[in-house]
Protein backbone atom coordinates (compact mmCIF):
# COMPACT_ATOMS: atom_id res chain seq x y z
CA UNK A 1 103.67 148.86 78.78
CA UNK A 2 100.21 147.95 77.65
CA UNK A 3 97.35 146.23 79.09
CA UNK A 4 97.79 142.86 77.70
CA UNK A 5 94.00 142.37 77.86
CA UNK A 6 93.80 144.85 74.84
CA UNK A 7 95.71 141.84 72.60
CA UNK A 8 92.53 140.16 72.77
CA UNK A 9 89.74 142.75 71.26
CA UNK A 10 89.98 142.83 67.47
CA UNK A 11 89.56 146.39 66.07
CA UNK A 12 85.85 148.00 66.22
CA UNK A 13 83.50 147.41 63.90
CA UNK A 14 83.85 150.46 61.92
CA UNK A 15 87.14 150.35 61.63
CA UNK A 16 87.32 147.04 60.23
CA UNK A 17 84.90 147.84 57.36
CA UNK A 18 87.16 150.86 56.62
CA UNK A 19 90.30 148.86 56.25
CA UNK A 20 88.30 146.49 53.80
CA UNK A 21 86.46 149.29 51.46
CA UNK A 22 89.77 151.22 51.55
CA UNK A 23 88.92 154.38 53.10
CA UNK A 24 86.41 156.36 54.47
CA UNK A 25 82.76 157.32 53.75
CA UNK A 26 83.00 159.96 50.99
CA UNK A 27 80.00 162.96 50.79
CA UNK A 28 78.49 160.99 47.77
CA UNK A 29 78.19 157.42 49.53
CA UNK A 30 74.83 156.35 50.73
CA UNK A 31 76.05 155.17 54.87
CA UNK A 32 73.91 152.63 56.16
CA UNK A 33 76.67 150.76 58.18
CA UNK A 34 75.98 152.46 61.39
CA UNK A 35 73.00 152.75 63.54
CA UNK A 36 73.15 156.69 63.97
CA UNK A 37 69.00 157.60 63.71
CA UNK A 38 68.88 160.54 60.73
CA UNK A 39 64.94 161.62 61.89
CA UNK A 40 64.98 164.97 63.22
CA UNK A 41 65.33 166.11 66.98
CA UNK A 42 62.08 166.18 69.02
CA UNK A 43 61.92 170.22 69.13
CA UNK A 44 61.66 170.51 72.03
CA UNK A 45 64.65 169.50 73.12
CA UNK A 46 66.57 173.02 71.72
CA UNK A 47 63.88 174.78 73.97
CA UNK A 48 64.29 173.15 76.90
CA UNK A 49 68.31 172.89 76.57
CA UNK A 50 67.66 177.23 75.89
CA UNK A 51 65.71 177.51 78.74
CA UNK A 52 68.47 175.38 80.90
CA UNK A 53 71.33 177.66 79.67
CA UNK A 54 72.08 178.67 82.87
CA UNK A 55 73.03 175.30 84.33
CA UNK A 56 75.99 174.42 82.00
CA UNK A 57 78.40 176.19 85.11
CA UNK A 58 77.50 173.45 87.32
CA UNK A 59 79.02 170.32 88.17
CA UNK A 60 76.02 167.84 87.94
CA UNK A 61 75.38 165.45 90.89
CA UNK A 62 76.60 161.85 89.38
CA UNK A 63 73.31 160.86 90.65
CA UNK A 64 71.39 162.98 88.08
CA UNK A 65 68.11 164.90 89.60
CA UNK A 66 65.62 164.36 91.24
CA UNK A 67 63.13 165.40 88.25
CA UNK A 68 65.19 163.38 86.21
CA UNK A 69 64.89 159.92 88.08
CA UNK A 70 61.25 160.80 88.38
CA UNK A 71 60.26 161.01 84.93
CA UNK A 72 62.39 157.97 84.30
CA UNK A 73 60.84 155.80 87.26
CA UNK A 74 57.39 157.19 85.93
CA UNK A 75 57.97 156.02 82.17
CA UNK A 76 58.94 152.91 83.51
CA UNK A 77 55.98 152.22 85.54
CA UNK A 78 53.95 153.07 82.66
CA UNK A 79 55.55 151.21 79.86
CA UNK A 80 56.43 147.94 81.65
CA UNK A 81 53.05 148.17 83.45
CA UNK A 82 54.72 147.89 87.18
CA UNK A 83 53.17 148.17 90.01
CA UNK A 84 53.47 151.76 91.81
CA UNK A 85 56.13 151.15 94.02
CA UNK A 86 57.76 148.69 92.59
CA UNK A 87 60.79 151.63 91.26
CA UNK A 88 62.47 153.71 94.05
CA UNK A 89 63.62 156.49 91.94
CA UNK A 90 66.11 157.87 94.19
CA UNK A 91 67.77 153.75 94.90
CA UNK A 92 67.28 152.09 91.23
CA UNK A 93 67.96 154.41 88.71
CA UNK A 94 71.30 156.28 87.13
CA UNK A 95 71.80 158.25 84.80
CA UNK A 96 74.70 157.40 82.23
CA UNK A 97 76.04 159.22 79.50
CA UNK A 98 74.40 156.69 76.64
CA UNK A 99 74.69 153.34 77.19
CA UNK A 100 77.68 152.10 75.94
CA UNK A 101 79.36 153.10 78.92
CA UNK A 102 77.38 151.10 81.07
CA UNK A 103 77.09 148.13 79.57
CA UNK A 104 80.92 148.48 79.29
CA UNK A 105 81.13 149.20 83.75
CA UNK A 106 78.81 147.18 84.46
CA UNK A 107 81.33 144.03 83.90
CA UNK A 108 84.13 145.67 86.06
CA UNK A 109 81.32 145.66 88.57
CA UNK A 110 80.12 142.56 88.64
CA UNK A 111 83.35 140.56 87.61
CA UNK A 112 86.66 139.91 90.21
CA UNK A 113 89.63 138.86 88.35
CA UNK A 114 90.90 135.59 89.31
CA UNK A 115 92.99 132.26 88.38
CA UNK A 116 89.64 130.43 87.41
CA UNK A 117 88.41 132.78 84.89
CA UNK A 118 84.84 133.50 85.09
CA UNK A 119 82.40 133.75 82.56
CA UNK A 120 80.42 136.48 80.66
CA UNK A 121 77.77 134.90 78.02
CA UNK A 122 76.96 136.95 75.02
CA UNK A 123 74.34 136.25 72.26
CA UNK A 124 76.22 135.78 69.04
CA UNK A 125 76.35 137.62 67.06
CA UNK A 126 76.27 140.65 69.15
CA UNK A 127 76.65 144.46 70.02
CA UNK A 128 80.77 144.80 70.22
CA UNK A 129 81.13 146.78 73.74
CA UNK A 130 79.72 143.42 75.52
CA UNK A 131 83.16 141.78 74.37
CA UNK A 132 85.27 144.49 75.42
CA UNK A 133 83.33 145.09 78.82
CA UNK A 134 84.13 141.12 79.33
CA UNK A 135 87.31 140.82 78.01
CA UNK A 136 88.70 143.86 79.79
CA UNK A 137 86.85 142.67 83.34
CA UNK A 138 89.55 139.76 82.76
CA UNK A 139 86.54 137.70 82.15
CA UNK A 140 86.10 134.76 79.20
CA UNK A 141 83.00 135.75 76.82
CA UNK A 142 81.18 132.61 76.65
CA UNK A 143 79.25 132.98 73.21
CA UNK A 144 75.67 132.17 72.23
CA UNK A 145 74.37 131.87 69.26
CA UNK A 146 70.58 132.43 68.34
CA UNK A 147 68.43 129.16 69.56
CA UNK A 148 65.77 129.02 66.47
CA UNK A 149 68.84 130.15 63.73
CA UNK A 150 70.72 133.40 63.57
CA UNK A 151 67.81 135.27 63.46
CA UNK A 152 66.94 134.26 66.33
CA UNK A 153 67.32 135.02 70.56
CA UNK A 154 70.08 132.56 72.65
CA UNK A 155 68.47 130.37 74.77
CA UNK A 156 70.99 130.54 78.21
CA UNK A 157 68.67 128.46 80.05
CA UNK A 158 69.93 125.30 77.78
CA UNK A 159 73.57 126.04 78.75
CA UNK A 160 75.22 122.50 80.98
CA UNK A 161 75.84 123.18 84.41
CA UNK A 162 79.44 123.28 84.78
CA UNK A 163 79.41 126.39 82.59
CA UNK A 164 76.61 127.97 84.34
CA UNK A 165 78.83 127.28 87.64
CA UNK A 166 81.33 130.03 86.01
CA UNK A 167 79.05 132.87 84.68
CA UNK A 168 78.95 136.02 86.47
CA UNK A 169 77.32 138.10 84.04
CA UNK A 170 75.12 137.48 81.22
CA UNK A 171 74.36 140.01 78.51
CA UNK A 172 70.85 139.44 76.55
CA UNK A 173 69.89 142.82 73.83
CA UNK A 174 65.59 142.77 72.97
CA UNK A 175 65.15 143.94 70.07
CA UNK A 176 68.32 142.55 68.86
CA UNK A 177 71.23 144.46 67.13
CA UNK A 178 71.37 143.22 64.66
CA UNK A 179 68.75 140.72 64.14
CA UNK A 180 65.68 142.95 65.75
CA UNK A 181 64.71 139.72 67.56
CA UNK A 182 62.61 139.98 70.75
CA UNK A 183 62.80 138.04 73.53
CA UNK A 184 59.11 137.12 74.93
CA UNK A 185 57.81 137.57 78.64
CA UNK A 186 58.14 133.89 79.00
CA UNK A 187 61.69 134.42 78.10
CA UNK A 188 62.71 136.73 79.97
CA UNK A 189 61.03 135.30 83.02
CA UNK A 190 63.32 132.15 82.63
CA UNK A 191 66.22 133.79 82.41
CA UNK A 192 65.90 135.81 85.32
CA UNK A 193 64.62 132.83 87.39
CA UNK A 194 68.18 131.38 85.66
CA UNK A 195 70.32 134.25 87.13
CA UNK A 196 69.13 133.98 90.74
CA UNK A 197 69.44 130.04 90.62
CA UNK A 198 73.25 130.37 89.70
CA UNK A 199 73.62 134.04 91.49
CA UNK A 200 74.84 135.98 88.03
CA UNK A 201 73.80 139.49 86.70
CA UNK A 202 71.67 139.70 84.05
CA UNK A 203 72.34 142.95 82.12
CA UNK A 204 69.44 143.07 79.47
CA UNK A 205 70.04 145.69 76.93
CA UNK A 206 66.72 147.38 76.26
CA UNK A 207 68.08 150.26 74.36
CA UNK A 208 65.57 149.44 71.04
CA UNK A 209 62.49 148.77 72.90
CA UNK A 210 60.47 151.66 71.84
CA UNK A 211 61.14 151.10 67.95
CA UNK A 212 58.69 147.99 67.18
CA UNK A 213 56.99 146.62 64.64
CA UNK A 214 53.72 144.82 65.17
CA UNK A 215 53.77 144.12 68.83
CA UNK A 216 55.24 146.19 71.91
CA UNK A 217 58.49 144.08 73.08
CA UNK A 218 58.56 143.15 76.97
CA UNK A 219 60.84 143.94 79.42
CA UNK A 220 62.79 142.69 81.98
CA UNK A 221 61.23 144.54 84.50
CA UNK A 222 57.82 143.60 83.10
CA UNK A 223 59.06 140.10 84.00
CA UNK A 224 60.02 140.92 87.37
CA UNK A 225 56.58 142.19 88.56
CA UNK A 226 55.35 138.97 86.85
CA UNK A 227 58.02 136.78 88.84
CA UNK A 228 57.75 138.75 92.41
CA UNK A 229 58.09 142.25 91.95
CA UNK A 230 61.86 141.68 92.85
CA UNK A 231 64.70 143.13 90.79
CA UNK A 232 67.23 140.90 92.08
CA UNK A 233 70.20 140.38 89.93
CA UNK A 234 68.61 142.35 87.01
CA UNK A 235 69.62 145.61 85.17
CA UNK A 236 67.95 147.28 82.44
CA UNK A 237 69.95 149.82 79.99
CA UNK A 238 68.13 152.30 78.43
CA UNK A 239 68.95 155.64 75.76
CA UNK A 240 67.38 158.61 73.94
CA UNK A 241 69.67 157.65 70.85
CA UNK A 242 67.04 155.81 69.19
CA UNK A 243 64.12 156.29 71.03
CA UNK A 244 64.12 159.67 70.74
CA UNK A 245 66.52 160.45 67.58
CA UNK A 246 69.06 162.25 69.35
CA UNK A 247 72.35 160.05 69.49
CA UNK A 248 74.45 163.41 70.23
CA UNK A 249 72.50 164.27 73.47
CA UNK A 250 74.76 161.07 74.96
CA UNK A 251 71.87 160.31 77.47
CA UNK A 252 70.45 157.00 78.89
CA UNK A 253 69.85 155.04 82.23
CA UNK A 254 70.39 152.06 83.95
CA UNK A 255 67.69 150.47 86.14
CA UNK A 256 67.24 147.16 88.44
CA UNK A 257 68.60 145.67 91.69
CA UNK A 258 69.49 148.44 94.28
CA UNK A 259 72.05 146.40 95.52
CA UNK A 260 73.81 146.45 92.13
CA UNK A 261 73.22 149.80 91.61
CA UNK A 262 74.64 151.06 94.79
CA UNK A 263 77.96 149.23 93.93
CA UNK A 264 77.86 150.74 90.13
CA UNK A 265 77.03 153.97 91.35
CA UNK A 266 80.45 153.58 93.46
CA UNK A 267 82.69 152.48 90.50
CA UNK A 268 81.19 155.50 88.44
CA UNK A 269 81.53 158.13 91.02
CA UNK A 270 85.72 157.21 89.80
CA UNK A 271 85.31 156.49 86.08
CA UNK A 272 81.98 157.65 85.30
CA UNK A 273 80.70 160.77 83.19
CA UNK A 274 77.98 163.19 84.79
CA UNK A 275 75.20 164.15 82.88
CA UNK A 276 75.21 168.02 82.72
CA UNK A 277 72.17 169.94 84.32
CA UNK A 278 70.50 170.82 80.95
CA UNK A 279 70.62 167.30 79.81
CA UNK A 280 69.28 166.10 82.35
CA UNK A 281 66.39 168.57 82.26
CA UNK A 282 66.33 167.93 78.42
CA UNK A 283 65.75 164.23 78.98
CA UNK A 284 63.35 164.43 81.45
CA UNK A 285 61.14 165.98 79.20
CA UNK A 286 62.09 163.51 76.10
CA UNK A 287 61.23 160.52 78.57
CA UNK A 288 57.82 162.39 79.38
CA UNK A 289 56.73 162.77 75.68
CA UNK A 290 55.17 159.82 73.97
CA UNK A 291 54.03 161.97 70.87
CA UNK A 292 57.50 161.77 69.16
CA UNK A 293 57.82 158.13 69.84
CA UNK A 294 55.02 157.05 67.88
CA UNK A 295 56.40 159.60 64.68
CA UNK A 296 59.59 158.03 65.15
CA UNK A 297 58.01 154.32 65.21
CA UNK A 298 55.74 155.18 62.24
CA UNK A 299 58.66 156.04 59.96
CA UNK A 300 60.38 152.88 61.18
CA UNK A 301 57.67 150.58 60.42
CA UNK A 302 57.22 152.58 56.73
CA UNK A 303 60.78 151.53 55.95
CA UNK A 304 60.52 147.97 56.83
CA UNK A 305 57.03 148.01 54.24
CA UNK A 306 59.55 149.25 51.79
CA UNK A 307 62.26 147.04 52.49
CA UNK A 308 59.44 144.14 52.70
CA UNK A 309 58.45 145.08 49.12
CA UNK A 310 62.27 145.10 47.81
CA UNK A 311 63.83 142.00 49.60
CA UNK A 312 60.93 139.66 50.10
CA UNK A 313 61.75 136.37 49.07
CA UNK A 314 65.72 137.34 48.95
CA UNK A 315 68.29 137.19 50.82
CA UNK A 316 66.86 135.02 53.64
CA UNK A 317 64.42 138.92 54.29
CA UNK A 318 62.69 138.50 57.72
CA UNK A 319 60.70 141.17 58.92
CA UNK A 320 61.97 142.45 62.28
CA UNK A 321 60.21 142.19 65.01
CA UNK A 322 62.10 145.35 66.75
CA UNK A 323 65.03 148.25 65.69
CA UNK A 324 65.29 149.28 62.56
CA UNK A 325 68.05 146.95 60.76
CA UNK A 326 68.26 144.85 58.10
CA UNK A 327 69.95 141.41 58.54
CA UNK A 328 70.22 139.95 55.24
CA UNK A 329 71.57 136.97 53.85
CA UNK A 330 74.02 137.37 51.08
CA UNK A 331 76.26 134.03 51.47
CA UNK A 332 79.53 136.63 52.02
CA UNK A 333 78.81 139.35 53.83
CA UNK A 334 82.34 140.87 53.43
CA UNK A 335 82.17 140.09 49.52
CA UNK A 336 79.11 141.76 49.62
CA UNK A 337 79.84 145.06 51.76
CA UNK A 338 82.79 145.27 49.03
CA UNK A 339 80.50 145.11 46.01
CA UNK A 340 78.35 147.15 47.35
CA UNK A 341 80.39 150.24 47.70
CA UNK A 342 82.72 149.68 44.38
CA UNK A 343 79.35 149.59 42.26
CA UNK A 344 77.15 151.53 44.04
CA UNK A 345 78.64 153.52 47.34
CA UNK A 346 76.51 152.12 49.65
CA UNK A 347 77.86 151.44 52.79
CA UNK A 348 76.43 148.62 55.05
CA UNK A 349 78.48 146.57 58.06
CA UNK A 350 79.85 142.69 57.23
CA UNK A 351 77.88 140.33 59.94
CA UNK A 352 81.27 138.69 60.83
CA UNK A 353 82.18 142.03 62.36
CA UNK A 354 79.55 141.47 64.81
CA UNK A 355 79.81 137.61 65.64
CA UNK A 356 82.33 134.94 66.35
CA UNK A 357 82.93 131.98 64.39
CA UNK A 358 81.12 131.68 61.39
CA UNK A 359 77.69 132.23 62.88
CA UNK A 360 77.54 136.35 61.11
CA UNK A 361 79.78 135.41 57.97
CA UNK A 362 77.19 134.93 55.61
CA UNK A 363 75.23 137.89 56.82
CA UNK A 364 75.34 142.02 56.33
CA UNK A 365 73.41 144.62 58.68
CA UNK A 366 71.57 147.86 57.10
CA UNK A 367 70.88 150.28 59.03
CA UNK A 368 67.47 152.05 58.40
CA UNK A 369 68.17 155.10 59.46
CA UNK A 370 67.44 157.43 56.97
CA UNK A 371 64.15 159.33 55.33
CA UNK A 372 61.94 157.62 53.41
CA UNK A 373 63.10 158.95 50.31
CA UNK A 374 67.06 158.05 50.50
CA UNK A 375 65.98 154.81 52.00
CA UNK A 376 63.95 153.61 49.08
CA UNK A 377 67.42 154.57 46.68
CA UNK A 378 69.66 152.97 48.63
CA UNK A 379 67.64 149.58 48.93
CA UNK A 380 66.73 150.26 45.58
CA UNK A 381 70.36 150.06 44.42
CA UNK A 382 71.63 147.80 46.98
CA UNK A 383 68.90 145.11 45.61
CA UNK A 384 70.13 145.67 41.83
CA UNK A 385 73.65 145.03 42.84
CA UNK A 386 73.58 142.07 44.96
């Protein structure tokens, strides 16, 4: 009656912690399990969504607008210092409604079923929809785990050849959920010199790139211009969620090889969400604004001082390079998520709930996604329990 793919996917994340703590977050708990950015809305985003009001009766073009893929191509350009040219709005970028959707379709685009079960690599531990988008694609996740420690960024381009023979798609996430690692220009050149070599996708989720510490992360597209200026067999995922606070606003884009993106632009138009005309307008302006980006970074990079001053020297504390969580070492993360919310209601996510075998088990991930001030409490508390 069922798809028996579904037999495979453990429960989400969140769901998981709820069985163990027993129930749900009560009004009186202090959440830092979930990476749901607190800071407030950009304001202009109410204005321009008021100003827009009048295009909520319209069926959006699954293509998004022209302004839209303009301000998008433009930001790119800009950030990932490409060459002018080097982004054909209209050809290499999508609009998606965030990008958990398309880092889910982008495996039933890339992957056909078949008796010899291809491959899908995955850093380990890892952002949960990657699994599913494999799994589901009838596709083995082959995982990775961090090549300098679990702190750390895989390293595919060490993988034998016989499984490199089988891999059709290969996720990599800079910054890192959870870990904030970064993966460096070097990096990220060799693994898209790796992709073309064995003809794979490599879907690079880019969604924390704006939220840095020290030193602004590269891209994959940066690494393209660097290569050739070619985007073969690359896509970039991108979101508003954290760059811009506004997780609600459900808006992001994918970017990359126009080949690829003609084909995912096909499976969408079936399965795909539009992006409504005053989100789209909405976005275009977010994507245009650098002002709020640096306020959002700032408060970022005040938590990780505080969380510097708290944990350094415990729990295995490294500072992360990018996003804005914690990945601490506690020797049972589980034991540890359940102490923490029967002594002090704080509630933070297990690291095996985000990994395979035993590489997350002794970890937990905070978010940092509160003010300053509920921020210092909870880390506060959560240092005096554990």
């Amino acid at each position: 009656m069922f798809n028996a793919q579904l037999d495979q996917l453990t429960d989400y994340p969140f769901q998981r912690l709820t069985d163990l703590l027993g129930g749900a977050a009560t009004p009186d708990s202090l959440v830092m399990s979930i990476g749901e950015p607190q800071h407030p809305p950009p304001p202009m985003l109410a204005r321009v969504l008021a100003e827009q009001a009048g295009s909520w009766g319209k069926y959006p073009p699954a293509n998004g607008s022209p302004d839209f893929r303009r301000a998008v191509a433009d930001w790119l350009t800009e950030r990932f210092q490409l060459p002018a040219g080097m982004i054909d709005a209209d050809r290499a970028i999508l609009p998606v409604a965030g990008t958990r959707e398309a880092l889910y379709l982008i495996a039933q685009t890339v992957i056909t079923p078949g008796q010899d079960r291809p491959l899908v690599l995955l850093p380990n531990p890892f952002y949960q929809v990657y699994v599913g988008a494999a799994v589901m694609a009838g596709a083995e996740p082959y995982f990775v785990a961090g090549a300098h420690g679990p702190a750390s960024q895989p390293d595919y381009t060490t993988l034998p050849d016989d499984v490199l023979a089988r891999v059709k798609l290969a996720y990599l996430c800079s910054p890192a959920n959870p870990q904030g690692s970064v993966a460096s220009l070097d990096m990220l050149k060799r693994h898209i010199e790796l992709a073309r070599r064995w003809n794979f996708i490599l879907a690079v989720d880019e969604c924390y790139s704006e939220i840095w510490d020290a030193e602004e992360p590269a891209g994959a597209l940066s690494a393209c211009a660097r290569l050739d200026g070619s985007m073969d067999n690359v896509m970039v995922f991108h979101s508003l969620s954290k760059r811009s606070s506004v997780p609600g606003l459900r808006s992001g884009f994918v970017a990359g090889d126009t080949r690829l993106m003609a084909a995912f632009a096909r499976l969408r138009s079936y399965g795909g969400a539009a992006t409504p005309l005053p989100i789209l307008a909405a976005a275009a302006a977010l994507w245009r604004d650098e002002d709020h980006v640096r306020e959002n970074r700032d408060l970022y990079r005040a938590k990780l001082d505080m969380a510097e001053r708290i944990f350094a020297g415990r729990f295995g504390f490294v500072r992360p390079a990018g996003g804005f969580f914690l990945w601490l070492d506690v020797g049972d993360g589980e034991q540890a998520a359940l102490k923490l919310w029967q002594q002090a209601k704080i509630r933070v996510l297990p690291g095996k709930y985000l990994s395979r075998g035993d590489v997350g088990d002794r970890f937990i991930r905070v978010a940092l996604v509160h003010d300053l001030a509920i921020t210092e409490r909870a880390l506060t508390l959560m240092a005096q329990t554990l």
